[in-house]
C-alpha atoms as a PDB file:
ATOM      1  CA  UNK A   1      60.732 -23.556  32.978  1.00  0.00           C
ATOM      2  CA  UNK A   2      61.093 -19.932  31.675  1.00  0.00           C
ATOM      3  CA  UNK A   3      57.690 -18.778  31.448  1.00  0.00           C
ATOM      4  CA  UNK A   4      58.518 -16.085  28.225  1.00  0.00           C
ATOM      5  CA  UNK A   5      56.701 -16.803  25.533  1.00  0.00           C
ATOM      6  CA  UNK A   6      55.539 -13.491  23.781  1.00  0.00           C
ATOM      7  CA  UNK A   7      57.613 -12.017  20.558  1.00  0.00           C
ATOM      8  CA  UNK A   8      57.879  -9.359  22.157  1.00  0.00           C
ATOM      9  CA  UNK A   9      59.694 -11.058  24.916  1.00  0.00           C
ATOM     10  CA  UNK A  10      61.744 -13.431  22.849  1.00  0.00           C
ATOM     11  CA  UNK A  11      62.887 -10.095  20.902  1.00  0.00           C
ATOM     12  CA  UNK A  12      64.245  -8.634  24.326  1.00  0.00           C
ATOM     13  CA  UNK A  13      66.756 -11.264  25.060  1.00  0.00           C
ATOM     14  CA  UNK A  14      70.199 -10.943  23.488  1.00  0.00           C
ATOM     15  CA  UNK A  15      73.662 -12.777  24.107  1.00  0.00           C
ATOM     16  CA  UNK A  16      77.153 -10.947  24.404  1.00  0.00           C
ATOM     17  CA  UNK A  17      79.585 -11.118  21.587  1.00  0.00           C
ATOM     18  CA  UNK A  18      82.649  -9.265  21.924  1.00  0.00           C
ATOM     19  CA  UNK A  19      81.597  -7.078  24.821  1.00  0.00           C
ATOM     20  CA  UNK A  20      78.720  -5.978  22.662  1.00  0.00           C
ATOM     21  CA  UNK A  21      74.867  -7.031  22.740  1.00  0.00           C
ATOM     22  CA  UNK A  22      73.257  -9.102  20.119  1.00  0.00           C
ATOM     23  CA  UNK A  23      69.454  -9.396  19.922  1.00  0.00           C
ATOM     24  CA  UNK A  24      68.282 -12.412  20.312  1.00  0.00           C
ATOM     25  CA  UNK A  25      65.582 -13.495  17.287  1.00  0.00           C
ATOM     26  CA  UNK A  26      61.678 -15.083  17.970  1.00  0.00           C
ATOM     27  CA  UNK A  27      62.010 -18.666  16.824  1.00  0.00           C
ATOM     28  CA  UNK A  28      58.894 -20.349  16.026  1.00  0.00           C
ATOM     29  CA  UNK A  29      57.450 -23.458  18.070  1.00  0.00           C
ATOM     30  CA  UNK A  30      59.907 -26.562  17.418  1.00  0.00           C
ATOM     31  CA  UNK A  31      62.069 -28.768  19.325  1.00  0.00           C
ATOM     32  CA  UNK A  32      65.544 -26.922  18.880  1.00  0.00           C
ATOM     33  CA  UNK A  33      68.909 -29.464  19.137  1.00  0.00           C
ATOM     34  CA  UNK A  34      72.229 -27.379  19.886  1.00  0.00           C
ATOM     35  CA  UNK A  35      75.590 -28.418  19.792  1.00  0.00           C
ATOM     36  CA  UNK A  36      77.980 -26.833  22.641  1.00  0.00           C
ATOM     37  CA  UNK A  37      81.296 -27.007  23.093  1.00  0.00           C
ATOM     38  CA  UNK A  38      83.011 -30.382  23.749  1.00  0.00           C
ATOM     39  CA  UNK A  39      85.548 -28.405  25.949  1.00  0.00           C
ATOM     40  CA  UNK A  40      86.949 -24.417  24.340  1.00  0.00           C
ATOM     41  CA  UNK A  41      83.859 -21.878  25.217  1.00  0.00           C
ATOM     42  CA  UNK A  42      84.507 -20.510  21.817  1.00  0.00           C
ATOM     43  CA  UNK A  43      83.171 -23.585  19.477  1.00  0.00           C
ATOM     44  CA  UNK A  44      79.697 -22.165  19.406  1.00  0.00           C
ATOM     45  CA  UNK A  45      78.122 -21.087  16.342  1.00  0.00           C
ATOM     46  CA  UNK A  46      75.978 -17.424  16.040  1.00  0.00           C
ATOM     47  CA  UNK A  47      73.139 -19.598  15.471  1.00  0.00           C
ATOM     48  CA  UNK A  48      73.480 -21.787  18.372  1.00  0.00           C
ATOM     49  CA  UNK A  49      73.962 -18.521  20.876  1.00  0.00           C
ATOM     50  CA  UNK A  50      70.678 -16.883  19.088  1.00  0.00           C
ATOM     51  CA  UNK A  51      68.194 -19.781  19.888  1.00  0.00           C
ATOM     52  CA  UNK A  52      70.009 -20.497  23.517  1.00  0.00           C
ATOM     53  CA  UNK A  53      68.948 -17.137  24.147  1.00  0.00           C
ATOM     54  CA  UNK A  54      65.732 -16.527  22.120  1.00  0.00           C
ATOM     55  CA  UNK A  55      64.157 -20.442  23.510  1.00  0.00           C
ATOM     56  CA  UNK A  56      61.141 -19.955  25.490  1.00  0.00           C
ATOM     57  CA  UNK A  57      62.077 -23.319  27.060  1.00  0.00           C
ATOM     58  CA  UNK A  58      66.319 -24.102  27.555  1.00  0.00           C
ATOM     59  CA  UNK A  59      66.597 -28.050  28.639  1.00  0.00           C
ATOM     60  CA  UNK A  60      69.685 -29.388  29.330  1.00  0.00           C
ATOM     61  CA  UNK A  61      71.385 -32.616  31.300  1.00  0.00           C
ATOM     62  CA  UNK A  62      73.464 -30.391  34.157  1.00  0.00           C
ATOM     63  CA  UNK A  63      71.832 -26.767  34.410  1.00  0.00           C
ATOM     64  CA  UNK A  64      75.705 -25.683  36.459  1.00  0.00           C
ATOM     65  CA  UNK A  65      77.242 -27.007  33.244  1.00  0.00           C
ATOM     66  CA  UNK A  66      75.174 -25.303  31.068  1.00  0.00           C
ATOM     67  CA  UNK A  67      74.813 -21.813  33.214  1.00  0.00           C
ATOM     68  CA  UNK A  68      78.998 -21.400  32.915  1.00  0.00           C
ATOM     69  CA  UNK A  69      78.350 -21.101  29.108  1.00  0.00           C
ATOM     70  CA  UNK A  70      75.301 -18.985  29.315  1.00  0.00           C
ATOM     71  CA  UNK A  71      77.315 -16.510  31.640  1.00  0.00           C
ATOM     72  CA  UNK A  72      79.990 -16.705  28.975  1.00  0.00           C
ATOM     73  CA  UNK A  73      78.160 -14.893  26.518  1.00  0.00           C
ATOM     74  CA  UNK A  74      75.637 -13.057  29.067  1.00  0.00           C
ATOM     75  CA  UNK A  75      72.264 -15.562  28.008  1.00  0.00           C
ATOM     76  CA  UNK A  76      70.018 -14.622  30.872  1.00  0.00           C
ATOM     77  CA  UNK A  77      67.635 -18.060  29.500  1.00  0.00           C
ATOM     78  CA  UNK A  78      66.929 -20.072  32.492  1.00  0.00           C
ATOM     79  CA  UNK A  79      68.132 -23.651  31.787  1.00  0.00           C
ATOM     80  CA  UNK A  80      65.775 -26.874  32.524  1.00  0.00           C
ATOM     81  CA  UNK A  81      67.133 -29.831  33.871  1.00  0.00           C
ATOM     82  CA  UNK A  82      66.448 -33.002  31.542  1.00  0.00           C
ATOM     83  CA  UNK A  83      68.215 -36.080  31.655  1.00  0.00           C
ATOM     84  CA  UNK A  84      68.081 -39.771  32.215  1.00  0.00           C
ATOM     85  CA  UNK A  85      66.977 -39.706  35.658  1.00  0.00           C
ATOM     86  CA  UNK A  86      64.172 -37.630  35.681  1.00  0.00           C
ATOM     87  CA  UNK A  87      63.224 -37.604  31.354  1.00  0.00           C
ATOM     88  CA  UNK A  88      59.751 -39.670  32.429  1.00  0.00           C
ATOM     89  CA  UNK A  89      58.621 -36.661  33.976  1.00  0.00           C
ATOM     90  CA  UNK A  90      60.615 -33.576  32.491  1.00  0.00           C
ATOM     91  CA  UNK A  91      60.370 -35.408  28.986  1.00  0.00           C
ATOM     92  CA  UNK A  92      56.296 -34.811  29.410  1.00  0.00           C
ATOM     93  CA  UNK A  93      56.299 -31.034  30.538  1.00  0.00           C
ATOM     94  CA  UNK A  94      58.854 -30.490  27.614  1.00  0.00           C
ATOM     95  CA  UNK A  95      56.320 -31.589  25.295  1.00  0.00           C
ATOM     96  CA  UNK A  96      53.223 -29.875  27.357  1.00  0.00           C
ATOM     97  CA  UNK A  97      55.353 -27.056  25.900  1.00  0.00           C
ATOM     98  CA  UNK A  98      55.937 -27.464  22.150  1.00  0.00           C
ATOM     99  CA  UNK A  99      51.606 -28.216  22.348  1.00  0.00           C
ATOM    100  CA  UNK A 100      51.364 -24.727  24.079  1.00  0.00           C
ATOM    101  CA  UNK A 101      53.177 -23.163  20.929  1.00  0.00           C
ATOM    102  CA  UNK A 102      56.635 -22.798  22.691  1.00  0.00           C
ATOM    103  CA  UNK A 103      60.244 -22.968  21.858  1.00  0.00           C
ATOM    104  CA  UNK A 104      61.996 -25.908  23.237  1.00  0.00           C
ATOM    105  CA  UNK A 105      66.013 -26.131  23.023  1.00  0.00           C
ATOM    106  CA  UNK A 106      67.760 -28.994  24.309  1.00  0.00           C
ATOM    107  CA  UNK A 107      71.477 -29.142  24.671  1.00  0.00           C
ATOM    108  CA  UNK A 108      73.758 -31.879  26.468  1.00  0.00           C
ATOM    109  CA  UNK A 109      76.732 -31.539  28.562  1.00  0.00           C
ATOM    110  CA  UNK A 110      79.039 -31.210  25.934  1.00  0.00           C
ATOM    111  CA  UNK A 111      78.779 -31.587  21.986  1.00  0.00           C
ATOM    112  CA  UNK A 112      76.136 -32.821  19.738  1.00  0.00           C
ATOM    113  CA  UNK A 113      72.413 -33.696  21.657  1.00  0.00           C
ATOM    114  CA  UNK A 114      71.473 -37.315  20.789  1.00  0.00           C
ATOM    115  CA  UNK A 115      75.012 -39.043  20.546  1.00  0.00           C
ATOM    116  CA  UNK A 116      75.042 -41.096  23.711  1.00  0.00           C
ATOM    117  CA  UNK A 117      72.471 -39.164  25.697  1.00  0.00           C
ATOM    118  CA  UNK A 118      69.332 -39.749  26.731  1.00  0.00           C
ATOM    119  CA  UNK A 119      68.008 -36.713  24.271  1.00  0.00           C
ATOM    120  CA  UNK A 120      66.794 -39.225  21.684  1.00  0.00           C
ATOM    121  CA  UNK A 121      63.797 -40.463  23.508  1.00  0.00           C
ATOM    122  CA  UNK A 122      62.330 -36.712  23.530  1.00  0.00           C
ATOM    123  CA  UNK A 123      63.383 -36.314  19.825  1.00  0.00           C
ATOM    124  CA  UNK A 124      61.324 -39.429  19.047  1.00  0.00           C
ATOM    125  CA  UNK A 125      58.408 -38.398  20.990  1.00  0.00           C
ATOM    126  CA  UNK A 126      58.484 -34.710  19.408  1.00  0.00           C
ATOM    127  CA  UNK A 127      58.209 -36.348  15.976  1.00  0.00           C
ATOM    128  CA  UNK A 128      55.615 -38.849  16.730  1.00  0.00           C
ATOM    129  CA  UNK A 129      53.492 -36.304  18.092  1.00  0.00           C
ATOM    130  CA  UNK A 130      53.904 -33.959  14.674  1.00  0.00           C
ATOM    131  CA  UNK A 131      55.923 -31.086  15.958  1.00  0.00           C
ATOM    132  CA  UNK A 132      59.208 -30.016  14.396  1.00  0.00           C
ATOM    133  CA  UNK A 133      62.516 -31.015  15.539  1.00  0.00           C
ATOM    134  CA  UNK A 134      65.425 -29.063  14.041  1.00  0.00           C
ATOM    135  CA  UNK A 135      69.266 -29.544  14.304  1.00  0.00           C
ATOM    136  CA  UNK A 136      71.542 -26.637  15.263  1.00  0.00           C
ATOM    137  CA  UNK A 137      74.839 -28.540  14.098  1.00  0.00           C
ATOM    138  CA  UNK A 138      78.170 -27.436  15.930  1.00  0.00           C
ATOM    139  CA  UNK A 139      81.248 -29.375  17.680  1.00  0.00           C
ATOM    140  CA  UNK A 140      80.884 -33.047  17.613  1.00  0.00           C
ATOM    141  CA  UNK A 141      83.837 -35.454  19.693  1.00  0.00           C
ATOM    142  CA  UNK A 142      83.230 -38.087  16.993  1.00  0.00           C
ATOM    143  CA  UNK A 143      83.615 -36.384  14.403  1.00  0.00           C
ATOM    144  CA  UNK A 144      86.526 -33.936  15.570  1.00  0.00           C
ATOM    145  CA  UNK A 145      88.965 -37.351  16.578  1.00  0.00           C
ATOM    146  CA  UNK A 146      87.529 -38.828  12.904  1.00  0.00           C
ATOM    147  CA  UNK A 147      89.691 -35.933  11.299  1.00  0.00           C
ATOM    148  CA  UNK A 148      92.528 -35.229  13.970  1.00  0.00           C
ATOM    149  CA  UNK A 149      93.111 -38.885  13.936  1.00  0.00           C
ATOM    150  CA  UNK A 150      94.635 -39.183   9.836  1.00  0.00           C
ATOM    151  CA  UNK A 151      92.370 -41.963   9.506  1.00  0.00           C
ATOM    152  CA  UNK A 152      91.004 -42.484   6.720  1.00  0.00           C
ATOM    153  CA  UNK A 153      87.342 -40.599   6.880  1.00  0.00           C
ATOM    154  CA  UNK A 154      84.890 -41.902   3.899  1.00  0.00           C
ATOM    155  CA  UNK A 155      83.722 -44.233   5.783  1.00  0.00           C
ATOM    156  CA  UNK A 156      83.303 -44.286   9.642  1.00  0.00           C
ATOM    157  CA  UNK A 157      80.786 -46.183  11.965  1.00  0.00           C
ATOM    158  CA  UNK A 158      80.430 -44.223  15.828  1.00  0.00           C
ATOM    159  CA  UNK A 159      79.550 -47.397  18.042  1.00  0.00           C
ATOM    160  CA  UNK A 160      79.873 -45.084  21.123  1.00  0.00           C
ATOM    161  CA  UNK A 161      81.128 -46.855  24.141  1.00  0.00           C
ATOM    162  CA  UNK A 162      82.260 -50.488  24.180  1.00  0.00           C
ATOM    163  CA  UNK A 163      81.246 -53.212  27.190  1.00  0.00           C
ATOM    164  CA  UNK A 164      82.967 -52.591  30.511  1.00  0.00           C
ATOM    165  CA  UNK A 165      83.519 -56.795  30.931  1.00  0.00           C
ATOM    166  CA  UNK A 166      86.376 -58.223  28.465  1.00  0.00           C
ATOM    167  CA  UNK A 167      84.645 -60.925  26.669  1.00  0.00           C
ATOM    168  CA  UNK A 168      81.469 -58.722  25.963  1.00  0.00           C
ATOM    169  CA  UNK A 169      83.463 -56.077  25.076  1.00  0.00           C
ATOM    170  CA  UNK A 170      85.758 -58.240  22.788  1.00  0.00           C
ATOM    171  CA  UNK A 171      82.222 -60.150  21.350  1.00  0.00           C
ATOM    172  CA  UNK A 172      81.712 -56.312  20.436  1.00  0.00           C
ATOM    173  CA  UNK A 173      85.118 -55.646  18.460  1.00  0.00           C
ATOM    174  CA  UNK A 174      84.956 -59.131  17.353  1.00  0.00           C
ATOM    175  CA  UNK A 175      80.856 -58.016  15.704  1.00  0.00           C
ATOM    176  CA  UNK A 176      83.035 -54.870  14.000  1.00  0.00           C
ATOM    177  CA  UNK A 177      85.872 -56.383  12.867  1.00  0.00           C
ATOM    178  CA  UNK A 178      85.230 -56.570   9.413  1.00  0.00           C
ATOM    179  CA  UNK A 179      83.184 -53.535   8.766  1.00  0.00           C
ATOM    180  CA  UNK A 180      84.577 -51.941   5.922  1.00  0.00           C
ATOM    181  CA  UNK A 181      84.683 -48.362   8.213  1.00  0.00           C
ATOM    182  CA  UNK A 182      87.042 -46.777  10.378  1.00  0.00           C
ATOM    183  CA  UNK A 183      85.576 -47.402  14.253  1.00  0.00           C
ATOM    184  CA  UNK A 184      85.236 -44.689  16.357  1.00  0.00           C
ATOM    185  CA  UNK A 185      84.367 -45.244  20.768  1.00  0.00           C
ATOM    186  CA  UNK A 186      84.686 -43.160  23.188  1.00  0.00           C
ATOM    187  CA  UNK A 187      86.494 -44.688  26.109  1.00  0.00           C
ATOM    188  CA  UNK A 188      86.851 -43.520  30.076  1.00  0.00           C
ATOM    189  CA  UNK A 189      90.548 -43.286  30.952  1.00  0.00           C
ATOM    190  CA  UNK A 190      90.724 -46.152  33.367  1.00  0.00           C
ATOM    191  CA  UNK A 191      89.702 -48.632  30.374  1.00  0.00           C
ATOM    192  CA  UNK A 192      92.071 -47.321  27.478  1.00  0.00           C
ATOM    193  CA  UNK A 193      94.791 -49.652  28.504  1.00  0.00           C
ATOM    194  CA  UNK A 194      92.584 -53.066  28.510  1.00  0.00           C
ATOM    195  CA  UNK A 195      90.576 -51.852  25.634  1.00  0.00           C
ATOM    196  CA  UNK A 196      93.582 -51.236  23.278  1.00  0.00           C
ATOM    197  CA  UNK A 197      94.412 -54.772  24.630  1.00  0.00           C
ATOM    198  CA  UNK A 198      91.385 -56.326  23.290  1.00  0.00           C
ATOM    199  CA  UNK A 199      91.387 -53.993  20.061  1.00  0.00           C
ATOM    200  CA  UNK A 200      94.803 -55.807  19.248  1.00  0.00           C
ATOM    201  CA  UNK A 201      93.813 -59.236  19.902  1.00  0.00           C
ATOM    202  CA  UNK A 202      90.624 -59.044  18.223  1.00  0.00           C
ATOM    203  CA  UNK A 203      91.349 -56.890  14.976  1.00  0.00           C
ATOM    204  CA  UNK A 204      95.054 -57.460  14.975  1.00  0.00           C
ATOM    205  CA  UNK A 205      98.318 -55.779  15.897  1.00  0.00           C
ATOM    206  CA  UNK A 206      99.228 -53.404  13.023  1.00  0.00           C
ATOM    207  CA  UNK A 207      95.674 -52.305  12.910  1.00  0.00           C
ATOM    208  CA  UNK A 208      96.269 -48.351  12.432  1.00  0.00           C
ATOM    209  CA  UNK A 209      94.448 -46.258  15.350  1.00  0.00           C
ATOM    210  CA  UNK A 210      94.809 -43.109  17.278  1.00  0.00           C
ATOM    211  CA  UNK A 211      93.912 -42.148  21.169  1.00  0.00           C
ATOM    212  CA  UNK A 212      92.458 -38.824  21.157  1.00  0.00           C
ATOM    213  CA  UNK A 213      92.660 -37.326  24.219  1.00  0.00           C
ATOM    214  CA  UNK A 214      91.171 -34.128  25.978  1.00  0.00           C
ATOM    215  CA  UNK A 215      89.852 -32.999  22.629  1.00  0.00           C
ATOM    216  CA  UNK A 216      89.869 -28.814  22.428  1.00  0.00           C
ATOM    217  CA  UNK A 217      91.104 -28.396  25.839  1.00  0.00           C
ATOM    218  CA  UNK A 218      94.796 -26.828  26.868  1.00  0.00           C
ATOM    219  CA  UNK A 219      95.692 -30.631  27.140  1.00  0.00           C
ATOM    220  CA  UNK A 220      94.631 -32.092  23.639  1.00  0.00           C
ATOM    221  CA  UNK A 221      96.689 -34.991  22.336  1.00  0.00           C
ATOM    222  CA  UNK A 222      96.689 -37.068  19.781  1.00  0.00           C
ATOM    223  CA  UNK A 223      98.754 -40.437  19.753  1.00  0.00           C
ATOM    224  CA  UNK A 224      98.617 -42.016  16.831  1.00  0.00           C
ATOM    225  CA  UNK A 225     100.212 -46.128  16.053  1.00  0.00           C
ATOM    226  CA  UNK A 226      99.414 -49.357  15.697  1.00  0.00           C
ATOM    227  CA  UNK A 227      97.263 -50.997  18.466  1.00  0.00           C
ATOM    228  CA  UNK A 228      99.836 -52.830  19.342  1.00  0.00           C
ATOM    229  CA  UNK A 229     101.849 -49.612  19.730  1.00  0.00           C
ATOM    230  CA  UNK A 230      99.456 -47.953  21.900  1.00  0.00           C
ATOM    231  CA  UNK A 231      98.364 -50.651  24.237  1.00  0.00           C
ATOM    232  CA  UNK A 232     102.212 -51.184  24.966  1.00  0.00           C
ATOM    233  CA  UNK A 233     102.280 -47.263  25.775  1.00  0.00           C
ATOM    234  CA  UNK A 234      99.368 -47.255  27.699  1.00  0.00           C
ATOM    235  CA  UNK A 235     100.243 -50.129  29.989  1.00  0.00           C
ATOM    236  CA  UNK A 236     103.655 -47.877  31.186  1.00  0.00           C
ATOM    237  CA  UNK A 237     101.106 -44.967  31.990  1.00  0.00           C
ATOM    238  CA  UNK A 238      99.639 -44.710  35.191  1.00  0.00           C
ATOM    239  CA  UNK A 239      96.384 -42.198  35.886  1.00  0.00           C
ATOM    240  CA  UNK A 240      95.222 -41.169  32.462  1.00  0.00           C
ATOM    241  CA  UNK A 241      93.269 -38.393  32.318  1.00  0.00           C
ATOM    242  CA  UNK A 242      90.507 -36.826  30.537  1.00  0.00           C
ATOM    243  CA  UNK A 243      87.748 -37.237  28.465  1.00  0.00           C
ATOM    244  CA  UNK A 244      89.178 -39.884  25.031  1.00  0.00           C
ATOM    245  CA  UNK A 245      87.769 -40.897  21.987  1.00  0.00           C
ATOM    246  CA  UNK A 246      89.199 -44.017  20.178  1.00  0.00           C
ATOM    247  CA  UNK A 247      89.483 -44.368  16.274  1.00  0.00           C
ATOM    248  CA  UNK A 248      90.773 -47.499  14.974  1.00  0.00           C
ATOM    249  CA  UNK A 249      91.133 -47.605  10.808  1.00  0.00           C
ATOM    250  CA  UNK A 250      89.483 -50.193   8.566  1.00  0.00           C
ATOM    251  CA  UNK A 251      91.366 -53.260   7.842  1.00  0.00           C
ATOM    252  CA  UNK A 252      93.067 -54.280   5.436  1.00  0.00           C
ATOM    253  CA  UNK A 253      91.626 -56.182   2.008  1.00  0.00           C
ATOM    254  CA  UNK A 254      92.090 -59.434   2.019  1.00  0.00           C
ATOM    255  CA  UNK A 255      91.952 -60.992  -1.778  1.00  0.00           C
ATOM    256  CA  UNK A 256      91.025 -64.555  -0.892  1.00  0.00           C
ATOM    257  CA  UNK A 257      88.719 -67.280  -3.081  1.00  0.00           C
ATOM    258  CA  UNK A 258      86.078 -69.261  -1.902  1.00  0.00           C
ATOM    259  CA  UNK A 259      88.220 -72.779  -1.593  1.00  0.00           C
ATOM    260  CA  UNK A 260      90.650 -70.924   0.724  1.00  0.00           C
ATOM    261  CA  UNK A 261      88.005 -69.328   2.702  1.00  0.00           C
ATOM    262  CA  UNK A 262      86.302 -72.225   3.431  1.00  0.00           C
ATOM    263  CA  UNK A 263      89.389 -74.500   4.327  1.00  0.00           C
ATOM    264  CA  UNK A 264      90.006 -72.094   6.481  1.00  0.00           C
ATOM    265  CA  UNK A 265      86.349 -71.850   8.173  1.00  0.00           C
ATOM    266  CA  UNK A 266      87.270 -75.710   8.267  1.00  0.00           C
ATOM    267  CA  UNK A 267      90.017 -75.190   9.944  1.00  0.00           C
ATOM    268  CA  UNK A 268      89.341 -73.066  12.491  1.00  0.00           C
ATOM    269  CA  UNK A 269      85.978 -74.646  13.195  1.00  0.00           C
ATOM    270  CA  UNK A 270      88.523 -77.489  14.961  1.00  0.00           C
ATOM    271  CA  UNK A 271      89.305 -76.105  17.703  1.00  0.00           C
ATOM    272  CA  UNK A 272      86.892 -73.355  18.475  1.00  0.00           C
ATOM    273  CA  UNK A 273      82.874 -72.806  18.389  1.00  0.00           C
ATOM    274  CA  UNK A 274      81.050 -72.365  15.443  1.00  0.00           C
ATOM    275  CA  UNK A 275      80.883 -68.519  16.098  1.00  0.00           C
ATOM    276  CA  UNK A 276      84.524 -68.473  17.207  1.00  0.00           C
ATOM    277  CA  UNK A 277      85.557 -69.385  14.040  1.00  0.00           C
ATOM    278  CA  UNK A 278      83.036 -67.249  11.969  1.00  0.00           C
ATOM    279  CA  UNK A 279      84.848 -64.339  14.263  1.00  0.00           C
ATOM    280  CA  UNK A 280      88.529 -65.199  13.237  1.00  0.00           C
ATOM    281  CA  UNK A 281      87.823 -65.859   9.686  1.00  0.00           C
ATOM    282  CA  UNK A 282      86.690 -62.236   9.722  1.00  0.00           C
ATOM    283  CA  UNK A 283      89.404 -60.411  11.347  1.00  0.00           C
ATOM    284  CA  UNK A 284      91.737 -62.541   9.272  1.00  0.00           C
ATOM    285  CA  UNK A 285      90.004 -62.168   5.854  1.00  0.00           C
ATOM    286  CA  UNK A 286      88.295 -58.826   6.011  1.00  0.00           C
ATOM    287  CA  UNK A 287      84.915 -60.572   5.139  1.00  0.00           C
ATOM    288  CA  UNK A 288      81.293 -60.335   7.099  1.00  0.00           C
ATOM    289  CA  UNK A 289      80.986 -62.342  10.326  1.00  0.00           C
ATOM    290  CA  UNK A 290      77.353 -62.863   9.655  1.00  0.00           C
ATOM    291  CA  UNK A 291      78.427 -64.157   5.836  1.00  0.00           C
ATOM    292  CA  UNK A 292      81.094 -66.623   7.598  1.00  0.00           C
ATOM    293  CA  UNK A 293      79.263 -67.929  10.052  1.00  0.00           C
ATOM    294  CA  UNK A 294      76.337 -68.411   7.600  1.00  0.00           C
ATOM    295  CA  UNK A 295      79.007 -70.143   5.253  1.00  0.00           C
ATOM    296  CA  UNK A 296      80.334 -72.082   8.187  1.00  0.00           C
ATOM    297  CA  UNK A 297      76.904 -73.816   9.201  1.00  0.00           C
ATOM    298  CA  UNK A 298      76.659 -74.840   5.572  1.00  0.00           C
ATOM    299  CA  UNK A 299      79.369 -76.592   5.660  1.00  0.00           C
ATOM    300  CA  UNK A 300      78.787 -78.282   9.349  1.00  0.00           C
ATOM    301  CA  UNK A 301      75.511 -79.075   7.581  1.00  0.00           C
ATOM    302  CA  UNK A 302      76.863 -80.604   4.703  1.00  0.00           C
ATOM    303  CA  UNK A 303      79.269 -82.623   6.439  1.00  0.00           C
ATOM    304  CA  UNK A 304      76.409 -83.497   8.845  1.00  0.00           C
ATOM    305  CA  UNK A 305      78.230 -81.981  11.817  1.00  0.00           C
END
């Protein structure tokens, strides 16, 4: 760990901004969350730079990750290595230091800390043991595909990755179906095909969606259809590449009355498990799974099923 921990130290640090030197200012003892660029160098905030470079303590998942932007704006700040594999014992030394009255910032690999990394566990501890933890917001994947996609954005749920196996991972899109949100993953490029699959099965073909590939980078894309669309396109494509987050709009509402719904729990209930049909009736109808299935076991009950 960077052993600085003086004012006077913290005041002699700076960062480079347009080949000029920009002093770095003391921050008091908290637990410091920065944002970093999900992929162009130059989606960092002023504020960010400042406490990378004035942090008496710099954790991060991959310190070679993290050192390329340091170097990019000359931050001297020796990064700490903290991630999943070794956060039982880096996790306690990180909070040895916020006790000692010390700086702490903790970045990831790329974007926001805390959306799928192992950050959270440190964030949690930091609170429970009274010491400040303070966001320094910047570039977020979610949120960037949320408004490249032209989905609509006033209500969104993140789920972050889906289940590698198909039926878990279409129990999982079956569990969303009817939330009233556009869905956002993010997705590895050797699943995209097989997950837009499943996307179009579960929540229906002419559900509106967009791949968002390579976000920031020279190779950014955006391909925007139906699922139906894109799985078709991405079953032609061989080797995708990059980094992609998946948005997939809300569906559609469904005006439909209480008879109809439950002849149609009835139904479906024929030929398929109890939360088979709870499942259907929601991507069909737009309603809550959990209300269906309630609904459905009522019924069962009734008819004593």
């Amino acid at each position: 760990m960077n052993e600085e921990t003086t004012a006077d130290a913290a005041s002699r640090r700076s960062f480079r901004l347009h080949n000029m030197a920009v002093p770095a200012r003391p921050l008091e003892p908290a637990l410091y969350l920065v944002a970093t660029p999900i992929g162009n160098l130059g989606d960092i905030t002023l504020r960010a730079l400042e406490t990378l470079a004035g942090a008496d303590v710099l954790a991060c998942e991959d310190t070679r990750v993290t050192r390329v932007l340091l170097d990019r704006y000359g931050i001297q700040n020796r990064p700490f290595a903290y991630h999943e594999h070794n956060a039982d014992e880096a996790g306690p030394r990180l909070l040895q230091a916020l006790e000692a009255g010390r700086s702490v910032a903790l970045v990831s690999d790329a974007g926001t800390p805390l959306v799928s990394d192992p950050g959270y566990r440190l964030a949690q501890q930091a609170i429970a043991a009274g010491y400040r933890v303070i966001p320094i917001p910047g570039a977020s994947a979610p949120l960037a595909a949320l408004v490249g996609s032209g989905l609509p954005n006033d209500a969104f749920l993140f789920a972050g990755f889906l289940p590698a196996k198909d039926k878990a991972r279409r129990d999982r899109l079956g569990e969303l179906a009817a939330a009233p949100a556009t869905l956002i993953f993010f997705e590895s490029p050797h699943r995209i095909g097989a997950t837009l699959l499943a996307a179009a099965d579960v929540l229906g073909p002419t559900r509106p969606a967009s791949v968002c590939r390579e976000l920031t980078k020279t190779y950014e894309e955006f391909r925007r259809g139906t699922l139906a669309e894109l799985a078709a396109h991405y079953q032609q494509v061989e080797n995708v590449k990059g980094e992609i987050v998946l948005v997939i709009g809300p569906p559609e509402p469904v005006e439909t009355d209480e008879a109809d719904v439950e002849a149609m729990l009835a139904d479906l209930s024929k030929t398929m498990p109890t939360a088979g049909a709870a499942t259907e009736a929601a991507r069909l109808t737009g309603l809550p799974r959990k209300v269906l299935y309630q609904r459905l076991l009522e019924i069962k009950n009734a008819d004593g099923r």
